[in-house]
N, C-alpha and C. Protein backbone atom coordinates (compact mmCIF):
# COMPACT_ATOMS: atom_id res chain seq x y z
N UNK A 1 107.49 -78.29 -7.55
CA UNK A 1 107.11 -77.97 -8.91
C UNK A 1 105.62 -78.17 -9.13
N UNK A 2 104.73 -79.27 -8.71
CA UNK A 2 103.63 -79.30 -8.99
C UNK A 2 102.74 -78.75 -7.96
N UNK A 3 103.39 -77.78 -6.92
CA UNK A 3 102.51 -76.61 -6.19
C UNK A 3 102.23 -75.18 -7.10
N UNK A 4 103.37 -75.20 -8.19
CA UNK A 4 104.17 -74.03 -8.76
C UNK A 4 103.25 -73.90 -9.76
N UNK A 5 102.54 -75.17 -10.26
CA UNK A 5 101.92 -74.89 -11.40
C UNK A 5 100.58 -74.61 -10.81
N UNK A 6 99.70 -75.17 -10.16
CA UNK A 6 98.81 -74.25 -9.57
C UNK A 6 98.79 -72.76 -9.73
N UNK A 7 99.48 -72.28 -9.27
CA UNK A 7 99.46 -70.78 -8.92
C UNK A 7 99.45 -70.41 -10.05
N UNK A 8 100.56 -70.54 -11.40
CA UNK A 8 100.53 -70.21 -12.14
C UNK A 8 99.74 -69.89 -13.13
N UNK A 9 98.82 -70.96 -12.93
CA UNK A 9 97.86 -71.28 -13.88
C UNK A 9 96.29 -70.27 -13.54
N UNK A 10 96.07 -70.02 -12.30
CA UNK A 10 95.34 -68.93 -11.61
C UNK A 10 95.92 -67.70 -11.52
N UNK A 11 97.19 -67.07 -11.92
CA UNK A 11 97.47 -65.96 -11.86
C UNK A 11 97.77 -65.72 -13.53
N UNK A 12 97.51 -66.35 -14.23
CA UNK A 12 97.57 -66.41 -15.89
C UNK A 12 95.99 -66.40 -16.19
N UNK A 13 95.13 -67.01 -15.51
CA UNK A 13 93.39 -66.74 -15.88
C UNK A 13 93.08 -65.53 -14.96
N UNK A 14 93.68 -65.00 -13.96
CA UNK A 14 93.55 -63.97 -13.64
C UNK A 14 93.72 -62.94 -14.67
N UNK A 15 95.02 -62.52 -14.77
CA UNK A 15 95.25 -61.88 -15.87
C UNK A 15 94.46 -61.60 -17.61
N UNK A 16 94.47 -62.98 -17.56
CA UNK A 16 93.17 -62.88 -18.97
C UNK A 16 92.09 -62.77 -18.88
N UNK A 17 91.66 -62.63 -17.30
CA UNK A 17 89.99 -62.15 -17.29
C UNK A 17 90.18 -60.77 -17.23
N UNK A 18 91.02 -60.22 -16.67
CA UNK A 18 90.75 -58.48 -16.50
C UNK A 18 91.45 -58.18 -17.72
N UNK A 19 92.21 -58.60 -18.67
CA UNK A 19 92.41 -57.98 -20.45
C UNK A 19 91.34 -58.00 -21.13
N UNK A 20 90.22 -59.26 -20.67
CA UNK A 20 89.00 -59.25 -21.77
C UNK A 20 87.90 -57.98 -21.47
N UNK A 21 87.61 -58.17 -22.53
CA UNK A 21 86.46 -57.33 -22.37
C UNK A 21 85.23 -57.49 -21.88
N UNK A 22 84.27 -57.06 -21.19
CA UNK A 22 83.59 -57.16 -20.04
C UNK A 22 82.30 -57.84 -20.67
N UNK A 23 81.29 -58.35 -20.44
CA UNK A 23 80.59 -59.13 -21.12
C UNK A 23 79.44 -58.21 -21.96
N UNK A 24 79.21 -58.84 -23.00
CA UNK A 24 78.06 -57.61 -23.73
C UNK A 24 76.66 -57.48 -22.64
N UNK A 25 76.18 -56.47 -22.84
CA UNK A 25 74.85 -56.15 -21.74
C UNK A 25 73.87 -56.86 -22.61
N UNK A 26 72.95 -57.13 -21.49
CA UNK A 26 71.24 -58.68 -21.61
C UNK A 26 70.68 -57.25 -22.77
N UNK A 27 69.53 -58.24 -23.12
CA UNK A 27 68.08 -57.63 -23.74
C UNK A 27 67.13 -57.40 -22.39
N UNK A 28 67.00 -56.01 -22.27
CA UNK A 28 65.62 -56.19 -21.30
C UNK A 28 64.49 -56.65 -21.86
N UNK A 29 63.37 -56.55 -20.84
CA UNK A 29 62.11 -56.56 -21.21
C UNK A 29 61.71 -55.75 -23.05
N UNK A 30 61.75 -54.37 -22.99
CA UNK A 30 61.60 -53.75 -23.76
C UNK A 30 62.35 -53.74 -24.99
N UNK A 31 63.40 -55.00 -24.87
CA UNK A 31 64.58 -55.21 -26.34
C UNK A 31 65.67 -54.16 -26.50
N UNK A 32 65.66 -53.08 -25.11
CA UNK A 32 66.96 -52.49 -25.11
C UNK A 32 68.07 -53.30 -24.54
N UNK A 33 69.21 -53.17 -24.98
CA UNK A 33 70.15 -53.73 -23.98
C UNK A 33 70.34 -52.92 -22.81
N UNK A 34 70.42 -54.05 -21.51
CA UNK A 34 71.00 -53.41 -20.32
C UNK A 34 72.02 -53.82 -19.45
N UNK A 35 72.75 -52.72 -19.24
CA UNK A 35 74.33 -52.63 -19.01
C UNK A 35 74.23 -52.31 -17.44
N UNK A 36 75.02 -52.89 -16.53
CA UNK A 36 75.52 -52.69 -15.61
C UNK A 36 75.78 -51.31 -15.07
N UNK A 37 76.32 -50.61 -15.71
CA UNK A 37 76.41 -48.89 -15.34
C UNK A 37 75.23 -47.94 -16.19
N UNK A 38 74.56 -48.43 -16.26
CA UNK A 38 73.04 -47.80 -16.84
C UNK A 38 72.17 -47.92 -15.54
N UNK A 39 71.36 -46.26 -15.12
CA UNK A 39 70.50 -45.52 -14.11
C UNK A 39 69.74 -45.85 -14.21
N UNK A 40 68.61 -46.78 -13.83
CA UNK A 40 67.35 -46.74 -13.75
C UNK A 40 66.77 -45.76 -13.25
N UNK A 41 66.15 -44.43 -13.51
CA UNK A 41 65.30 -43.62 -12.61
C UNK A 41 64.19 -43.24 -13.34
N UNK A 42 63.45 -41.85 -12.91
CA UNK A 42 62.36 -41.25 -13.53
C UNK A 42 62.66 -40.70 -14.30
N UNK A 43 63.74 -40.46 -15.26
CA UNK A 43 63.82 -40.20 -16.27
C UNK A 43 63.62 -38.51 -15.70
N UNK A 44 63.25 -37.73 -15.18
CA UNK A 44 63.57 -36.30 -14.64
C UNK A 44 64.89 -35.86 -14.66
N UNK A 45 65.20 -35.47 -16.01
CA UNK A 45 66.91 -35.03 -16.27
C UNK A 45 67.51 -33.63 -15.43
N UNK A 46 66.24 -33.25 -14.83
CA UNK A 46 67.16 -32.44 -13.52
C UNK A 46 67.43 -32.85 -12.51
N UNK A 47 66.64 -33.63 -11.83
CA UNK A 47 66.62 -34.42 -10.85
C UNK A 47 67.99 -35.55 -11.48
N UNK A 48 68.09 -35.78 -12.53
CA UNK A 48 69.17 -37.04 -12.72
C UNK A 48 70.36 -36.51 -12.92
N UNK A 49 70.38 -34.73 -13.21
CA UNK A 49 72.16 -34.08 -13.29
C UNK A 49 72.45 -33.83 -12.05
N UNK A 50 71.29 -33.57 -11.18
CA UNK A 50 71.85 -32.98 -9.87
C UNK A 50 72.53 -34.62 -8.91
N UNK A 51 71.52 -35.84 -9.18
CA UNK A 51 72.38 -37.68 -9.29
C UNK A 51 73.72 -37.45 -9.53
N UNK A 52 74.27 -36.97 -10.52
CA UNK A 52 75.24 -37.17 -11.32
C UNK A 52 76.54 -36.21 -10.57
N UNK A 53 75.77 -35.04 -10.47
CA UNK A 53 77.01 -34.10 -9.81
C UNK A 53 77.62 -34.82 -8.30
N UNK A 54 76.58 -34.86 -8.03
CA UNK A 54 76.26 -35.53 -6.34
C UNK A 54 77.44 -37.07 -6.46
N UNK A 55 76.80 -37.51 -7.58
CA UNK A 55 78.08 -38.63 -7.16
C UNK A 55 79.32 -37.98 -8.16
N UNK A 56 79.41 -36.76 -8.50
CA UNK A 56 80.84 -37.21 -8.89
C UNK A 56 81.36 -37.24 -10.73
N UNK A 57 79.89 -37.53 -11.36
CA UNK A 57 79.60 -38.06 -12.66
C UNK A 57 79.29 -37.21 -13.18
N UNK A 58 79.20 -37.34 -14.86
CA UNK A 58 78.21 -36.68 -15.98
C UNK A 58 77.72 -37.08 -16.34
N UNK A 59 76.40 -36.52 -16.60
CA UNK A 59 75.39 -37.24 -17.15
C UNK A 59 75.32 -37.58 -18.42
N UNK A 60 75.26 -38.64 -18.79
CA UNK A 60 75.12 -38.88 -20.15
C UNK A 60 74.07 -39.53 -20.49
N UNK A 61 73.00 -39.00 -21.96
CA UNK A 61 71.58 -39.71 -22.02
C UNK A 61 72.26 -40.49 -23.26
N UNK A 62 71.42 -41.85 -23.03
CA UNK A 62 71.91 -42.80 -24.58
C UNK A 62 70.85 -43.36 -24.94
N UNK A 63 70.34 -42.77 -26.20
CA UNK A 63 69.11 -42.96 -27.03
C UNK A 63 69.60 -44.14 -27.67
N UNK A 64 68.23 -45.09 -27.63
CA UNK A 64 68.63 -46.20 -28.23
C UNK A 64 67.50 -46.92 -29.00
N UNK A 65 67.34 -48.20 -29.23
CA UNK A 65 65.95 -48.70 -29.65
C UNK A 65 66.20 -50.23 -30.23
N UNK A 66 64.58 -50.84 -30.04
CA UNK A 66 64.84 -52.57 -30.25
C UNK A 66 65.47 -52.93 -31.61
N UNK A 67 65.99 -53.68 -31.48
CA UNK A 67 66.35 -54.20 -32.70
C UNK A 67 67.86 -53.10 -33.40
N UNK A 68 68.20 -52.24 -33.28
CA UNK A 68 69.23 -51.33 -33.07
C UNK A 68 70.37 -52.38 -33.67
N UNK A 69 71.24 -52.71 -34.99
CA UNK A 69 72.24 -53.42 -35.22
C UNK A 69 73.15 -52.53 -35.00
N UNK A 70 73.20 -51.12 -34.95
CA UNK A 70 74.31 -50.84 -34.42
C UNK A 70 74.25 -50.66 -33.07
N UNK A 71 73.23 -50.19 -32.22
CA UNK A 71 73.04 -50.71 -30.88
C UNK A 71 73.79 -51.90 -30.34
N UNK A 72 73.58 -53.03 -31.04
CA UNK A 72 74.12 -53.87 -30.58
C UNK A 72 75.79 -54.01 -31.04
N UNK A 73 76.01 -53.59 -32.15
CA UNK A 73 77.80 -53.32 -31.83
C UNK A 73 78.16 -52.66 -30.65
N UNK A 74 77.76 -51.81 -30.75
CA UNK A 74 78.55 -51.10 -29.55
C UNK A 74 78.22 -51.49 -28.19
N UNK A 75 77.46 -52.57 -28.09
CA UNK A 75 77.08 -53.16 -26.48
C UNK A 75 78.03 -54.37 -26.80
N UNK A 76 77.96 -54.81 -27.78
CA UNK A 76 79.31 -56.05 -28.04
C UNK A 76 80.63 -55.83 -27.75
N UNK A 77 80.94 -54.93 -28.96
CA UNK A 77 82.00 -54.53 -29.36
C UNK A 77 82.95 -53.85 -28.75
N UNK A 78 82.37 -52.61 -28.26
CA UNK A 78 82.78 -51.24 -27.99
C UNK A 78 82.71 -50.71 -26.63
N UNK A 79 81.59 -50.57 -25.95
CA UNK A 79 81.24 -50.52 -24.54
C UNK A 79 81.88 -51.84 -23.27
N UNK A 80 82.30 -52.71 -23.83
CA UNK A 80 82.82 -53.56 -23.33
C UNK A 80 83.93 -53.96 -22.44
N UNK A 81 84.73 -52.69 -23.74
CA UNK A 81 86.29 -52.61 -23.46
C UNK A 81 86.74 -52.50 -22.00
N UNK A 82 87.30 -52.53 -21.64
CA UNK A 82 87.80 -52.70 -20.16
C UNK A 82 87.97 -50.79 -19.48
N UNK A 83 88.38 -50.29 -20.34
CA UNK A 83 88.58 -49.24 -20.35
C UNK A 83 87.48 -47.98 -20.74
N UNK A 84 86.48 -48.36 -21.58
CA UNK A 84 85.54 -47.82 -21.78
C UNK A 84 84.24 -48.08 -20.85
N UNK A 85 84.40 -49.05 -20.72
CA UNK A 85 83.60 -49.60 -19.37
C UNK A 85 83.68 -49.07 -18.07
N UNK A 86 84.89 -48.53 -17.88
CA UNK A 86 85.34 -48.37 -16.39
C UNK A 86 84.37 -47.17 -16.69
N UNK A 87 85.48 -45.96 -17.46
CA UNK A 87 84.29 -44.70 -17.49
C UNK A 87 83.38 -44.64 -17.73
N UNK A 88 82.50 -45.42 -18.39
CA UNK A 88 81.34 -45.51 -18.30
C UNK A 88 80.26 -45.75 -17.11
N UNK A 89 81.19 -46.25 -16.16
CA UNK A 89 80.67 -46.97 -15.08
C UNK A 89 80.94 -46.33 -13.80
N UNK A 90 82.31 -45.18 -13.96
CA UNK A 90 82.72 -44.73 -13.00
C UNK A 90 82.63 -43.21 -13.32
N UNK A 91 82.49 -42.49 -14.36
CA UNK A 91 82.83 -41.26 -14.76
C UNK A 91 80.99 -40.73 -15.61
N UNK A 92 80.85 -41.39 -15.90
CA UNK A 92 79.46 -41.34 -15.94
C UNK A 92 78.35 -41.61 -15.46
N UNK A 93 76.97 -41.20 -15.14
CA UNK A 93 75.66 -41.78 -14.97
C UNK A 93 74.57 -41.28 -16.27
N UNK A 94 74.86 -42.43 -16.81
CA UNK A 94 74.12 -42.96 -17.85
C UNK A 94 72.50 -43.32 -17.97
N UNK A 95 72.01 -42.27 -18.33
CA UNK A 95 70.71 -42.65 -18.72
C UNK A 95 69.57 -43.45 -19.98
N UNK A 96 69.07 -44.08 -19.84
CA UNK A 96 69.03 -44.96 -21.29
C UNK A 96 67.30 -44.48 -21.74
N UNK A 97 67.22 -43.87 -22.98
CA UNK A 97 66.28 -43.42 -23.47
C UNK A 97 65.45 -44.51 -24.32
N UNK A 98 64.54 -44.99 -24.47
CA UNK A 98 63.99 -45.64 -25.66
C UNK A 98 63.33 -44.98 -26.95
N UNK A 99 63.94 -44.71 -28.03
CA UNK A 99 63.49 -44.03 -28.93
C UNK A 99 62.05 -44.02 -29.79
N UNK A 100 61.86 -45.22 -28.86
CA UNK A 100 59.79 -45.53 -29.45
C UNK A 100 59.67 -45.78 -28.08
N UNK A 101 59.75 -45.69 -26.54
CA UNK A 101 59.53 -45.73 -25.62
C UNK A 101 58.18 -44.91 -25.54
N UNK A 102 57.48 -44.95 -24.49
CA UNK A 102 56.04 -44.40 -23.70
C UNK A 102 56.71 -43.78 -22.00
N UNK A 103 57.66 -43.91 -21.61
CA UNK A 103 57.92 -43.65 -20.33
C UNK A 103 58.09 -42.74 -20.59
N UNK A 104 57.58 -41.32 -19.38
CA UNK A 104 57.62 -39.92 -19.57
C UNK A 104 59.17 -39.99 -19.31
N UNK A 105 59.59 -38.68 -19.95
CA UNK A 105 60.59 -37.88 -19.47
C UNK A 105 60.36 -36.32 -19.23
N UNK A 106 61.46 -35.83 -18.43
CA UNK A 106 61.14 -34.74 -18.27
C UNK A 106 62.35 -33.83 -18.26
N UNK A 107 62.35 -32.46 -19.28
CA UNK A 107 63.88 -32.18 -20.01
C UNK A 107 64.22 -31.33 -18.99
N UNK A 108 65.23 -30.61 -19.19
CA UNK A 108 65.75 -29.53 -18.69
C UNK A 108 65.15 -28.61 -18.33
N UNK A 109 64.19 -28.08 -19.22
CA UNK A 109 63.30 -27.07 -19.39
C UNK A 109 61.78 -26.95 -18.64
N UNK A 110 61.61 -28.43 -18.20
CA UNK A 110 60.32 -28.70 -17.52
C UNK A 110 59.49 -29.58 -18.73
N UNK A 111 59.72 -29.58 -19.46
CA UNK A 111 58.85 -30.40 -20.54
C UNK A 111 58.86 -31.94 -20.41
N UNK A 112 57.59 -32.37 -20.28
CA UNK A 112 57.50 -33.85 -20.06
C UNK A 112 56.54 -34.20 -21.24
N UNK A 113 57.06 -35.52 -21.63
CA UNK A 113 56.70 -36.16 -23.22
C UNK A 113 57.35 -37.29 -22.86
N UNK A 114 56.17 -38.21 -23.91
CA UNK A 114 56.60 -39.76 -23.43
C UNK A 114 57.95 -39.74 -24.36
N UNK A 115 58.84 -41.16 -24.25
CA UNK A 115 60.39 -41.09 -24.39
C UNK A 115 60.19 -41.05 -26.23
N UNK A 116 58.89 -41.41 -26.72
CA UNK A 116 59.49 -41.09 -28.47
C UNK A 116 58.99 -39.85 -28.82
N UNK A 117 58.12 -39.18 -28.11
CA UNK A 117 57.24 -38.11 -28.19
C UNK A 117 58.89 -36.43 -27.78
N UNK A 118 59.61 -37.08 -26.80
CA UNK A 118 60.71 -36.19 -26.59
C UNK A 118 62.39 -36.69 -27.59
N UNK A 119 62.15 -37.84 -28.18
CA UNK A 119 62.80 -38.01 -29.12
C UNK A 119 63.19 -37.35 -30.21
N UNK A 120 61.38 -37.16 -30.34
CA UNK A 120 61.29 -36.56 -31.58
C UNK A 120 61.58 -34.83 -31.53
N UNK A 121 60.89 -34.16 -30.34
CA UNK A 121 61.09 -32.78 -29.94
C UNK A 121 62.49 -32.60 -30.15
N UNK A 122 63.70 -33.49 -30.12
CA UNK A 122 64.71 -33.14 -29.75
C UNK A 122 65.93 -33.15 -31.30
N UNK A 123 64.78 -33.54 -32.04
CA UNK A 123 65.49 -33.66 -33.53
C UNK A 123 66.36 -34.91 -33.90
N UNK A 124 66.57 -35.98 -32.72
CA UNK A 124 67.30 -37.08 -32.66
C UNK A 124 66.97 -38.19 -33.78
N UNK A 125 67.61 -38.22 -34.70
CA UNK A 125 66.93 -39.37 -35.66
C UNK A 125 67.75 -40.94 -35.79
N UNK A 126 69.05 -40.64 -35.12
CA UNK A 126 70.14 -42.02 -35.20
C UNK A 126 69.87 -42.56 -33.75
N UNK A 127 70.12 -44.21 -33.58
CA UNK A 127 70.60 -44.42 -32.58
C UNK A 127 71.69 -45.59 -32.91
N UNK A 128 72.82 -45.83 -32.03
CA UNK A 128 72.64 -44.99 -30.13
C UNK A 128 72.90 -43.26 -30.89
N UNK A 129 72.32 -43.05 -29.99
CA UNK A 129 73.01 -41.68 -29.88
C UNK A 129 73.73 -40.45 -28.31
N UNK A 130 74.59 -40.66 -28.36
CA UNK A 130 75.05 -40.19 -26.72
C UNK A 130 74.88 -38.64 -26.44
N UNK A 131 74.09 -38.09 -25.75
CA UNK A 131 74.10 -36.95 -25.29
C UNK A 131 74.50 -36.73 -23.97
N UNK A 132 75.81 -35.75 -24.11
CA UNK A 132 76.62 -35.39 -23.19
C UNK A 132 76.19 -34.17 -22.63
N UNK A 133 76.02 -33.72 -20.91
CA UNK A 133 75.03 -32.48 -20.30
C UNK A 133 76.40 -31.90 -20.09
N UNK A 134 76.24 -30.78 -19.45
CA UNK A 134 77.06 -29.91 -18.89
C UNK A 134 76.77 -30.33 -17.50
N UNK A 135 77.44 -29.66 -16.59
CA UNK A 135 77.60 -30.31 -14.78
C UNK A 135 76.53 -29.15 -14.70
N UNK A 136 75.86 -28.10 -15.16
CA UNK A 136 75.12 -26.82 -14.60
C UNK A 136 73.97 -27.32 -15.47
N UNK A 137 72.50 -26.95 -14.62
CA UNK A 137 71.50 -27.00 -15.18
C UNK A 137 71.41 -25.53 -16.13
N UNK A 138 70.71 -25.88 -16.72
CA UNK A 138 70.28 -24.97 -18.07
C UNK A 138 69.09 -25.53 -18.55
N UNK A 139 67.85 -24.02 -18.33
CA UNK A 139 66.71 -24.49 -18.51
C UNK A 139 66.25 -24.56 -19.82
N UNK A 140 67.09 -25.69 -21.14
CA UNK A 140 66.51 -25.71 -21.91
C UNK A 140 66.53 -27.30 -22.61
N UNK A 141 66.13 -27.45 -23.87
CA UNK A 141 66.36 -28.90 -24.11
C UNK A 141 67.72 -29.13 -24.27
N UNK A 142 67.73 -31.00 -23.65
CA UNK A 142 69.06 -31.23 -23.72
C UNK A 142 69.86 -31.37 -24.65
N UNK A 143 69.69 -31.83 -25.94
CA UNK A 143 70.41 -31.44 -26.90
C UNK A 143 70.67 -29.68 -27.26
N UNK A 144 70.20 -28.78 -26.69
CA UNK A 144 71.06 -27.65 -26.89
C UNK A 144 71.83 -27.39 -25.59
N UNK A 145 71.70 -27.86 -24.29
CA UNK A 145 72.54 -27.30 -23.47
C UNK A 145 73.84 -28.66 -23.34
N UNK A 146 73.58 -29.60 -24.53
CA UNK A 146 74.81 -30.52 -24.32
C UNK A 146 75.93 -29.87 -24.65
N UNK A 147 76.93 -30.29 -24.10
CA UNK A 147 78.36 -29.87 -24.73
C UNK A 147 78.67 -30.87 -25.81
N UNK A 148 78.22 -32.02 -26.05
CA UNK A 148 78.80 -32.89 -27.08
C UNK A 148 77.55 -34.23 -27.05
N UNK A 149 77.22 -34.35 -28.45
CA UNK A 149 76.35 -35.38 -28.96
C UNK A 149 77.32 -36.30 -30.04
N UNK A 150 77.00 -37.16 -29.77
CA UNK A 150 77.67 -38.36 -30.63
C UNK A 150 77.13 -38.83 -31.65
N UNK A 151 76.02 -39.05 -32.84
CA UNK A 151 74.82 -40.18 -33.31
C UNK A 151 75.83 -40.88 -34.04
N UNK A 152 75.38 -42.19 -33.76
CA UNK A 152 75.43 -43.16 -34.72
C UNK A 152 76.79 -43.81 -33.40
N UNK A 153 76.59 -45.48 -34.25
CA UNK A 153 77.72 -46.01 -33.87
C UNK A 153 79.87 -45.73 -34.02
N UNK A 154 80.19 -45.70 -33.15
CA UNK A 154 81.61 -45.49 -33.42
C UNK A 154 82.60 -46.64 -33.23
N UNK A 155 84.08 -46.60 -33.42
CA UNK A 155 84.93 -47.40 -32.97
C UNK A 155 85.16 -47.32 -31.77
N UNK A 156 86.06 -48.27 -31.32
CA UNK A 156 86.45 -47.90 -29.88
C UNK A 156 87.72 -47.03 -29.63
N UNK A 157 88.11 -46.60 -30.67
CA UNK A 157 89.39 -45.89 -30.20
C UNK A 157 88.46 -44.00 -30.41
N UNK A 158 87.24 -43.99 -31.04
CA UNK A 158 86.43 -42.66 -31.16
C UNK A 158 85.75 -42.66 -29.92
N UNK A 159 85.16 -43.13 -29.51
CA UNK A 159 84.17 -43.77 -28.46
C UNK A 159 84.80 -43.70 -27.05
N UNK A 160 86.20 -44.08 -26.79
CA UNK A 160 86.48 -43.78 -25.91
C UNK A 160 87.66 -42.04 -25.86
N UNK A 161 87.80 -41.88 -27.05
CA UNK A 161 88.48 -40.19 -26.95
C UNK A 161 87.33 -39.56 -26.52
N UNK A 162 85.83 -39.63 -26.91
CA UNK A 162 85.03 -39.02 -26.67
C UNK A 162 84.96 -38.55 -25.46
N UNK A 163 84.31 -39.92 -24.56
CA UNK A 163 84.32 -39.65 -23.18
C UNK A 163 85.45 -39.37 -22.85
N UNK A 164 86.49 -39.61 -22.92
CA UNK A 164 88.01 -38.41 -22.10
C UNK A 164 87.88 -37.24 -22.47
N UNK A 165 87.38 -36.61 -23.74
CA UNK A 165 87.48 -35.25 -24.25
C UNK A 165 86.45 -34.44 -23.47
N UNK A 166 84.89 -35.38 -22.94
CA UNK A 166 84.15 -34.57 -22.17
C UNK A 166 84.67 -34.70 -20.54
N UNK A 167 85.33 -35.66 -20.46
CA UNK A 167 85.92 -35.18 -18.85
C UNK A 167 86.74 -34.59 -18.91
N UNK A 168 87.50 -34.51 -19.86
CA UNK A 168 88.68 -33.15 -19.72
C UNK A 168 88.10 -32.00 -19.99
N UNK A 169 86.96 -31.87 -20.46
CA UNK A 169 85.62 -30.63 -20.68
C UNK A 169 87.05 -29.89 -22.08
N UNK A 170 87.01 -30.49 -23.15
CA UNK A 170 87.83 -30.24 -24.08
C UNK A 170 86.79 -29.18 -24.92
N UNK A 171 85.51 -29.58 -24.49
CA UNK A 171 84.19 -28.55 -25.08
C UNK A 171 85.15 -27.29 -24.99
N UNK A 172 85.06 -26.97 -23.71
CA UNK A 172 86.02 -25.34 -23.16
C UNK A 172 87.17 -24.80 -23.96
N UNK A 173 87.78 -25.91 -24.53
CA UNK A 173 89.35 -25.58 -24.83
C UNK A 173 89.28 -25.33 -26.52
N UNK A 174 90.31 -25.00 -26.76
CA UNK A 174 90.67 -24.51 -28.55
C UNK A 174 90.87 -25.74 -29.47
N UNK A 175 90.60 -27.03 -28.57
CA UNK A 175 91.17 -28.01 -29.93
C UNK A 175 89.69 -28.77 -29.64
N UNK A 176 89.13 -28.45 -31.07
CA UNK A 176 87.61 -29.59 -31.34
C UNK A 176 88.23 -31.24 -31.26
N UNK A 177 87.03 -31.50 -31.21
CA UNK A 177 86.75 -33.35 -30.86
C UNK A 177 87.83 -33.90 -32.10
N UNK A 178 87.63 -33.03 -32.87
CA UNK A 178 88.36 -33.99 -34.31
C UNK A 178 89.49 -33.75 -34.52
N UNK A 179 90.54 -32.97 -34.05
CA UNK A 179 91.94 -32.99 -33.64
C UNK A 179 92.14 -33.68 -32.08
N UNK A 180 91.54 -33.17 -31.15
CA UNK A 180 91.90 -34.08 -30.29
C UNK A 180 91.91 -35.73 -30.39
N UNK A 181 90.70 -36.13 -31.09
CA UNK A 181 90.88 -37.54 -31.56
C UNK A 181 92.13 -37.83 -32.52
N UNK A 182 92.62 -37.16 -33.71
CA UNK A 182 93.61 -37.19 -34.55
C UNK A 182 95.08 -37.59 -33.44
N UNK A 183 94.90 -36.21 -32.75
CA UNK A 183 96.12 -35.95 -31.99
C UNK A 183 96.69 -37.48 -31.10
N UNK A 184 95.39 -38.34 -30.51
CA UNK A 184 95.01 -38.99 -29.34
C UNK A 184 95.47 -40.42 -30.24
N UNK A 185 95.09 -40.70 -31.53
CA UNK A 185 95.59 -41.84 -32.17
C UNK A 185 96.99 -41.40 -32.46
N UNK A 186 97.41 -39.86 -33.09
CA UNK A 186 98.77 -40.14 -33.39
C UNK A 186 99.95 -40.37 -32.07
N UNK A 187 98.96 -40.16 -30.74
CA UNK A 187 100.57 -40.49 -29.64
C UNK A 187 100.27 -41.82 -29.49
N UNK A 188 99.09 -42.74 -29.90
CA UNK A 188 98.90 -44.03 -29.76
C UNK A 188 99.46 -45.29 -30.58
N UNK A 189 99.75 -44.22 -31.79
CA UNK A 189 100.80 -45.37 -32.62
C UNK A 189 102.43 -44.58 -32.21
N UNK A 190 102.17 -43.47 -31.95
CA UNK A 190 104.33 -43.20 -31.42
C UNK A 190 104.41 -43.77 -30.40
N UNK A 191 103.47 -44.44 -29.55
CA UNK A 191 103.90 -45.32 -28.37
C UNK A 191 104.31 -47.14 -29.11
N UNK A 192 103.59 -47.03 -29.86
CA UNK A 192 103.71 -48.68 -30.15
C UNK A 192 104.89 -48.64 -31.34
């Protein structure tokens, strides 16, 4: 009996570490948060879809900025989830924009502008804001060749229909984001 409880007691904190939710992402240097499945690169969003195809992923850019209170929900809150995390981490390559940033970027189109200077080109005024690419380059800015932009903070039950709706490329299909989300909560309470 007192071998029995050992085990028990490690296969019960097992269990409650992989239900929790994954830890909120640090403050970098620059006061963005940074997450574990976030790309560090040159910010060259052709060079970073052709990254993305190559492994497998979509690219997703996530405009953000210091001090961000809803920024920081959704690095708390929302991104955390065990489940939103995974795809985030496994189904995406995530690029992180700074919305008063100075680091060049460089769009679709060939246009390079420091990161608030292409912020602004791009009409983006919320953050976070998630911009979702298509798997095919398209030589224009990325907010018009996205299939799906997100602004502003969401829940986690929006937040993660999202990203399933762009891997199921639901863009393509006859039912918009806002029935598929409807649809996606109503089989979520006929299950419970």
């Amino acid at each position: 009996m007192t071998r029995l409880f050992p085990a028990l007691a490690s296969a019960a904190l097992i269990a409650l570490a992989t239900a929790l939710p994954a830890p909120a992402a640090q403050l970098g240097d620059d006061g963005l948060h940074k997450a574990p499945w976030m790309h560090d690169t040159f910010k060259d969003l052709r060079e970073d879809l052709a990254e993305a195809n190559a492994a497998g992923q979509r690219l997703l850019i996530l405009i953000e900025q210091r001090g961000c209170i809803y920024c920081t929900k959704m690095h708390e809150e929302v991104y955390p989830q065990p489940d939103i995390e995974r795809m985030l981490s496994e189904d995406f390559f995530v690029i992180q924009i700074n919305m008063f940033g100075d680091v060049e970027v460089t769009d679709l189109d060939g246009t390079v502008l420091p990161e608030k200077d292409m912020v602004r080109h791009w009409g983006m005024l919320f953050t976070p804001t998630m911009i979702f690419l298509p798997e095919e380059l398209k030589e224009v800015p990325a907010p018009q060749a996205a299939v799906a932009v997100m602004p502003g903070a969401f829940e986690k039950s929006t937040t993660r229909h999202m990203l399933q709706w762009v891997l199921e490329k639901g863009y393509d299909g006859d039912e918009p984001f806002q029935k598929y989300h409807a649809r996606k909560l109503e089989e979520g309470r006929a299950r419970n």
